[in-house]
Protein backbone atom coordinates (compact mmCIF):
# COMPACT_ATOMS: atom_id res chain seq x y z
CA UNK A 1 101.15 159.27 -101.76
CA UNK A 2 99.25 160.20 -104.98
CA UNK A 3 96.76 157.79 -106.14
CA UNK A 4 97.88 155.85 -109.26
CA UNK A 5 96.43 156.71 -112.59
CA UNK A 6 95.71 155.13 -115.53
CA UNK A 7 97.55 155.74 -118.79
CA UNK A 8 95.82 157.46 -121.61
CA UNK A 9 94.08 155.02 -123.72
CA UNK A 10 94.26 151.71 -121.53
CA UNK A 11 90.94 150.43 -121.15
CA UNK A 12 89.53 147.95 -118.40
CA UNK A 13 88.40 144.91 -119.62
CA UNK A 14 84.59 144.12 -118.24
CA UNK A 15 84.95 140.87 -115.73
CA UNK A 16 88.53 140.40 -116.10
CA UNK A 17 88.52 140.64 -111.96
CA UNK A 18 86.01 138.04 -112.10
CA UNK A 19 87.79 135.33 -113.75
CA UNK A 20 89.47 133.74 -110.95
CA UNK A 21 86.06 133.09 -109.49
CA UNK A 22 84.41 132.54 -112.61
CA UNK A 23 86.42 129.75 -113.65
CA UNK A 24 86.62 127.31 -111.00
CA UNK A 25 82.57 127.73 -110.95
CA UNK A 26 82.03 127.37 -114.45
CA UNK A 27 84.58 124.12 -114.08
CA UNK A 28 82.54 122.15 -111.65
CA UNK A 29 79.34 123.29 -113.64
CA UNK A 30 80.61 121.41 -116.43
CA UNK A 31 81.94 118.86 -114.45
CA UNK A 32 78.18 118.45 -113.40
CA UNK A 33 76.34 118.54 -116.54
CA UNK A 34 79.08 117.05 -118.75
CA UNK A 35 81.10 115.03 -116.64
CA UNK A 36 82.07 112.36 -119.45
CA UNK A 37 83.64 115.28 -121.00
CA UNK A 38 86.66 114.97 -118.24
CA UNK A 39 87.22 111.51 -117.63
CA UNK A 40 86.51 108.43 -119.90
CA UNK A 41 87.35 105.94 -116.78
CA UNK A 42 84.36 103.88 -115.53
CA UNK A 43 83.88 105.36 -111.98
CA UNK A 44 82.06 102.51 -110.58
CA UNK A 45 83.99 99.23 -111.74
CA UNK A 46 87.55 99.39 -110.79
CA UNK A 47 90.21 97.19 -111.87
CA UNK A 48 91.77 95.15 -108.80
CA UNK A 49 95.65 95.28 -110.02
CA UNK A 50 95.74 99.05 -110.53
CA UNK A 51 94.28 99.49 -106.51
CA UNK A 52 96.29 102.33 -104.57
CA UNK A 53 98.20 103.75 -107.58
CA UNK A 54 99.92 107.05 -106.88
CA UNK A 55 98.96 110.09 -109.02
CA UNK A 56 99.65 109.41 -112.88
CA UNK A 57 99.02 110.75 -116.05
CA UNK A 58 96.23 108.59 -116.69
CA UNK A 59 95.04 108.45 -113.36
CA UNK A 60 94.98 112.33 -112.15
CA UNK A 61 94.32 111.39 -108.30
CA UNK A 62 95.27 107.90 -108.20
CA UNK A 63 93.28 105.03 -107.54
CA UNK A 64 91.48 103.76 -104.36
CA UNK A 65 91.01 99.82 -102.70
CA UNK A 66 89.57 98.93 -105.56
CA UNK A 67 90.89 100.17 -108.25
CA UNK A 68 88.57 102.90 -109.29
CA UNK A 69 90.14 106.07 -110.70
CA UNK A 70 89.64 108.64 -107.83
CA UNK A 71 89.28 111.60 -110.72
CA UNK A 72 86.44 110.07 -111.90
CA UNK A 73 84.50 109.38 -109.00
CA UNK A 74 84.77 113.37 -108.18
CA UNK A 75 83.70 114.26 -111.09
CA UNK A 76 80.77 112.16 -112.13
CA UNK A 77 79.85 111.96 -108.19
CA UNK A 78 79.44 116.15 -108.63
CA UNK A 79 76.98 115.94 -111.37
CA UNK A 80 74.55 113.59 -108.43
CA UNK A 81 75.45 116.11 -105.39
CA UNK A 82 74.80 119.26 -107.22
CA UNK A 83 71.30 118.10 -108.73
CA UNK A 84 70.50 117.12 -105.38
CA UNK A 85 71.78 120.54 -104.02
CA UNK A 86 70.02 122.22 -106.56
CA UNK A 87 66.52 120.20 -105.75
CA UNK A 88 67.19 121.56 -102.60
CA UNK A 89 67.46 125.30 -103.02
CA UNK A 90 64.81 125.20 -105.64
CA UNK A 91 62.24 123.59 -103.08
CA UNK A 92 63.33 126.38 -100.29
CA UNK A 93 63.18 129.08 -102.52
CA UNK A 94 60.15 128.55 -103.98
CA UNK A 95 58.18 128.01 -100.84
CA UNK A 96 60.17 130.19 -98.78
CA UNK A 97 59.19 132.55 -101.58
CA UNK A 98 55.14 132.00 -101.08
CA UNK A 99 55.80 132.22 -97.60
CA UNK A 100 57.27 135.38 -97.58
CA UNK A 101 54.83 137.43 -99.60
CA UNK A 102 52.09 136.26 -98.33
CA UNK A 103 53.45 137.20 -94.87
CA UNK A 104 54.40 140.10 -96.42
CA UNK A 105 51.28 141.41 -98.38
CA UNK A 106 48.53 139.27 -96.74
CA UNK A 107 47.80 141.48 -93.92
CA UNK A 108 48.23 140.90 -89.74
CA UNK A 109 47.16 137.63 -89.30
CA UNK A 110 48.79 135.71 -92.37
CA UNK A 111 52.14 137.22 -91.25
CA UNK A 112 51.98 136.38 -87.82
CA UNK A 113 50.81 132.74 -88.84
CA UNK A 114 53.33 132.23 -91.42
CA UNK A 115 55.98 133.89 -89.03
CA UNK A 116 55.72 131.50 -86.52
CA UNK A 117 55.46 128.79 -88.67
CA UNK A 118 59.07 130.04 -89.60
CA UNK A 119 60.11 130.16 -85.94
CA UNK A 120 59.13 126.76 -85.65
CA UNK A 121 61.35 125.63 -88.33
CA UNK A 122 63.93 127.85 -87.27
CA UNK A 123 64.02 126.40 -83.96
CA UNK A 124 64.40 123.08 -85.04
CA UNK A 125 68.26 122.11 -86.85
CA UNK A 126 68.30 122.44 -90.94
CA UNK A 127 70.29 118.94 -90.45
CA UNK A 128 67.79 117.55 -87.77
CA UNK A 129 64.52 118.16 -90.36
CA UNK A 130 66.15 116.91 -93.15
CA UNK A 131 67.53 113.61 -91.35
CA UNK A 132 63.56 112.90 -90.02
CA UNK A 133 62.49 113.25 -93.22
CA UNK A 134 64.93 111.11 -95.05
CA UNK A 135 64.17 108.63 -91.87
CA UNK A 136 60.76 108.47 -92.92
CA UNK A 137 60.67 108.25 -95.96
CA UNK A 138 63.14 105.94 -98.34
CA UNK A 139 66.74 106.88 -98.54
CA UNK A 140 67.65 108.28 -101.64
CA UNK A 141 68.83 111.49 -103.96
CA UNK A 142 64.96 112.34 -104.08
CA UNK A 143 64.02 112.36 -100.52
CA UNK A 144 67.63 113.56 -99.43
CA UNK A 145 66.98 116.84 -101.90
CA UNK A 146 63.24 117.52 -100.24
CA UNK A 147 64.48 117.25 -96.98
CA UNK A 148 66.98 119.69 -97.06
CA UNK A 149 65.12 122.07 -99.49
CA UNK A 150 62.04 121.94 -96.59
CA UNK A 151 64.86 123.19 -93.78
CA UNK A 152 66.01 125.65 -96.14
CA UNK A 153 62.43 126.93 -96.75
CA UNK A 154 62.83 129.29 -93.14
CA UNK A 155 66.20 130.95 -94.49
CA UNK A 156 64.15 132.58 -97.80
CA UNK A 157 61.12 133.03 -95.88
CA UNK A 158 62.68 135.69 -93.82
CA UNK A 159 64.61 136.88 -96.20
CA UNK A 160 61.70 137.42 -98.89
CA UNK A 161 59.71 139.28 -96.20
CA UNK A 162 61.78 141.62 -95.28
CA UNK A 163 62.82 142.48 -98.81
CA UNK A 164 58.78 142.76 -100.24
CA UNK A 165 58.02 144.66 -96.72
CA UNK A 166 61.02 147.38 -97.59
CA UNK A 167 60.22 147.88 -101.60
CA UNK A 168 56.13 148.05 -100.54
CA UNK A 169 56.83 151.14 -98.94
CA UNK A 170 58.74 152.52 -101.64
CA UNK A 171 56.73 155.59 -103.64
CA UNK A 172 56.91 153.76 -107.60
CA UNK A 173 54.14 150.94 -105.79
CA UNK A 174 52.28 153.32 -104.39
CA UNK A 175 52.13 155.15 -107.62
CA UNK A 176 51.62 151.97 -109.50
CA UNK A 177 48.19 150.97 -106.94
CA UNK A 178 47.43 154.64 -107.90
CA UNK A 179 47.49 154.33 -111.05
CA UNK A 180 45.08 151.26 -111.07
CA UNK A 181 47.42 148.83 -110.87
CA UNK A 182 46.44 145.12 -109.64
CA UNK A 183 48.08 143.16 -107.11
CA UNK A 184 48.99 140.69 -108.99
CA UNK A 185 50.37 142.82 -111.53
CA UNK A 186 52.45 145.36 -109.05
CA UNK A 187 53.73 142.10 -107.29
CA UNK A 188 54.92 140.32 -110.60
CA UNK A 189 56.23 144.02 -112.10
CA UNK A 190 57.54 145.80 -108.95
CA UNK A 191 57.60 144.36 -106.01
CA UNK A 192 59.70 140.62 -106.85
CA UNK A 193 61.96 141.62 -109.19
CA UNK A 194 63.11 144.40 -106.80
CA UNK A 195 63.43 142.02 -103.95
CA UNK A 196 65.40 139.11 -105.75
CA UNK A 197 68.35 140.89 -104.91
CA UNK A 198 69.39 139.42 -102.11
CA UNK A 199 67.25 136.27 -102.98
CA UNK A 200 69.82 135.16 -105.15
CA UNK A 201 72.56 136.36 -103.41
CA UNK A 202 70.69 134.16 -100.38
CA UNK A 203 70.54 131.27 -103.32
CA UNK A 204 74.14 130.84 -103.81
CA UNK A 205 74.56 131.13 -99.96
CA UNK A 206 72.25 128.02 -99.52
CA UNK A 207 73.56 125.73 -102.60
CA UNK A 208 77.04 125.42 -100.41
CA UNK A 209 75.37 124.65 -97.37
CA UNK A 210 73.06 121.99 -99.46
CA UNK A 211 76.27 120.54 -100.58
CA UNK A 212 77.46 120.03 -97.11
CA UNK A 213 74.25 118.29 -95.48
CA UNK A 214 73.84 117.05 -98.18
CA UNK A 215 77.49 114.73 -97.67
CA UNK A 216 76.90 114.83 -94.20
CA UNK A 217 73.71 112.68 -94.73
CA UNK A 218 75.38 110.83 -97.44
CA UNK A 219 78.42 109.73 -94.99
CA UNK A 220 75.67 108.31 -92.91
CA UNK A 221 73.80 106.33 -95.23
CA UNK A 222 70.69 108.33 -96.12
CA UNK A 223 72.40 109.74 -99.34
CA UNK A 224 72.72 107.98 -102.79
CA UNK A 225 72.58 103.94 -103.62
CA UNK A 226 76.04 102.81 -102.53
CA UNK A 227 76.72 101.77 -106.10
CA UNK A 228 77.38 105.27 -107.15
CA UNK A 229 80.73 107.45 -107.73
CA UNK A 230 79.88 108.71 -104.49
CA UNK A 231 77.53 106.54 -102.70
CA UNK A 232 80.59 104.57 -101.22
CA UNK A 233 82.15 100.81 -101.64
């Protein structure tokens, strides 16, 4: 069978093969950052008579034991998961990201310090750190996103190692040290912004993952006040 070709003249429009992932991401961005966009119900005070309601035009999802329209809980309760999500990933990535260089570029000892300071955390459950350190501390979107961000810290560690570690070797840093380059300035110039590759692939990895301890710690108590769209009754 002959491959197919294109007719003379049709073009291929950039990111049209995108769009179906595109859109249901750019969706729940805006239902995060502009949630009363989407729903004008109140998604903490309910009204008693309208509890239970099947699926309506005014009520997308129905309603729930107290009245609450269900729509509106998801939406303005993803606006409070994905900030803490995204508190999270910013906390591991940024110290995962110190980590990793300086195991990476500060010579024997620094890498086999901060290496087994990554085993350590590695050994230990991301949901087991982050439910001591809500424990500890007081339950709340705050403490919920700093302990999961410090058992995501490992994860970018690794990854920011290995990546700094492959493009140090490569000939354009050598050249750049050559050519009287400092290390700050071959680290800021080469050496990150060729390894943030699969950082940020590693990034969008880790928000999804946020999102689910995140929840899981919720369910149990150690998430948001329980007078929020998604802090419960």
């Amino acid at each position: 069978m002959q491959p197919r070709r294109r007719r003379p003249g049709a073009r291929r429009i950039p990111g049209l093969a995108a769009a179906p992932v595109l859109l249901p991401v750019l969706l729940i961005a805006a239902w995060a950052f502009f949630p009363t966009l989407f729903t004008g119900h109140d998604p903490i005070s309910g009204i008693p008579q309208d509890k239970f309601l099947p699926p309506t035009a005014e009520h997308w999802f129905g309603t729930d034991h107290l009245g609450r329209d269900v729509f509106s809980r998801v939406v303005h309760g993803t606006s409070q998961t994905f900030l803490t999500a995204g508190l999270a990933v910013l906390i591991g990535l940024v110290a995962g990201t110190l980590l990793g260089v300086l195991a990476a570029t500060g010579g024997r000892a620094a890498d086999a310090l901060t290496m087994r300071l990554v085993d350590v955390l590695l050994a230990v459950p991301g949901f087991l750190i982050a439910l001591i350190i809500v424990t500890a501390s007081s339950p709340g979107p705050v403490s919920l996103g700093v302990g999961v961000g410090i058992a995501a810290v490992a994860s970018f560690a690794r990854v920011v190692r290995a990546e700094v570690l492959r493009v140090r070797n490569l000939a354009f840093v050598e050249a750049a040290f050559l050519s009287g380059g400092t290390y700050w300035t071959v680290l800021r110039r080469h050496l990150l912004p060729n390894a943030a590759g699969p950082v940020l692939s590693l990034v969008a990895v880790d928000l999804g993952a946020a999102v689910l301890v995140v929840s899981s710690l919720g369910f149990l108590g150690f998430g948001t006040p329980r007078r929020s769209p998604n802090g419960g009754c």
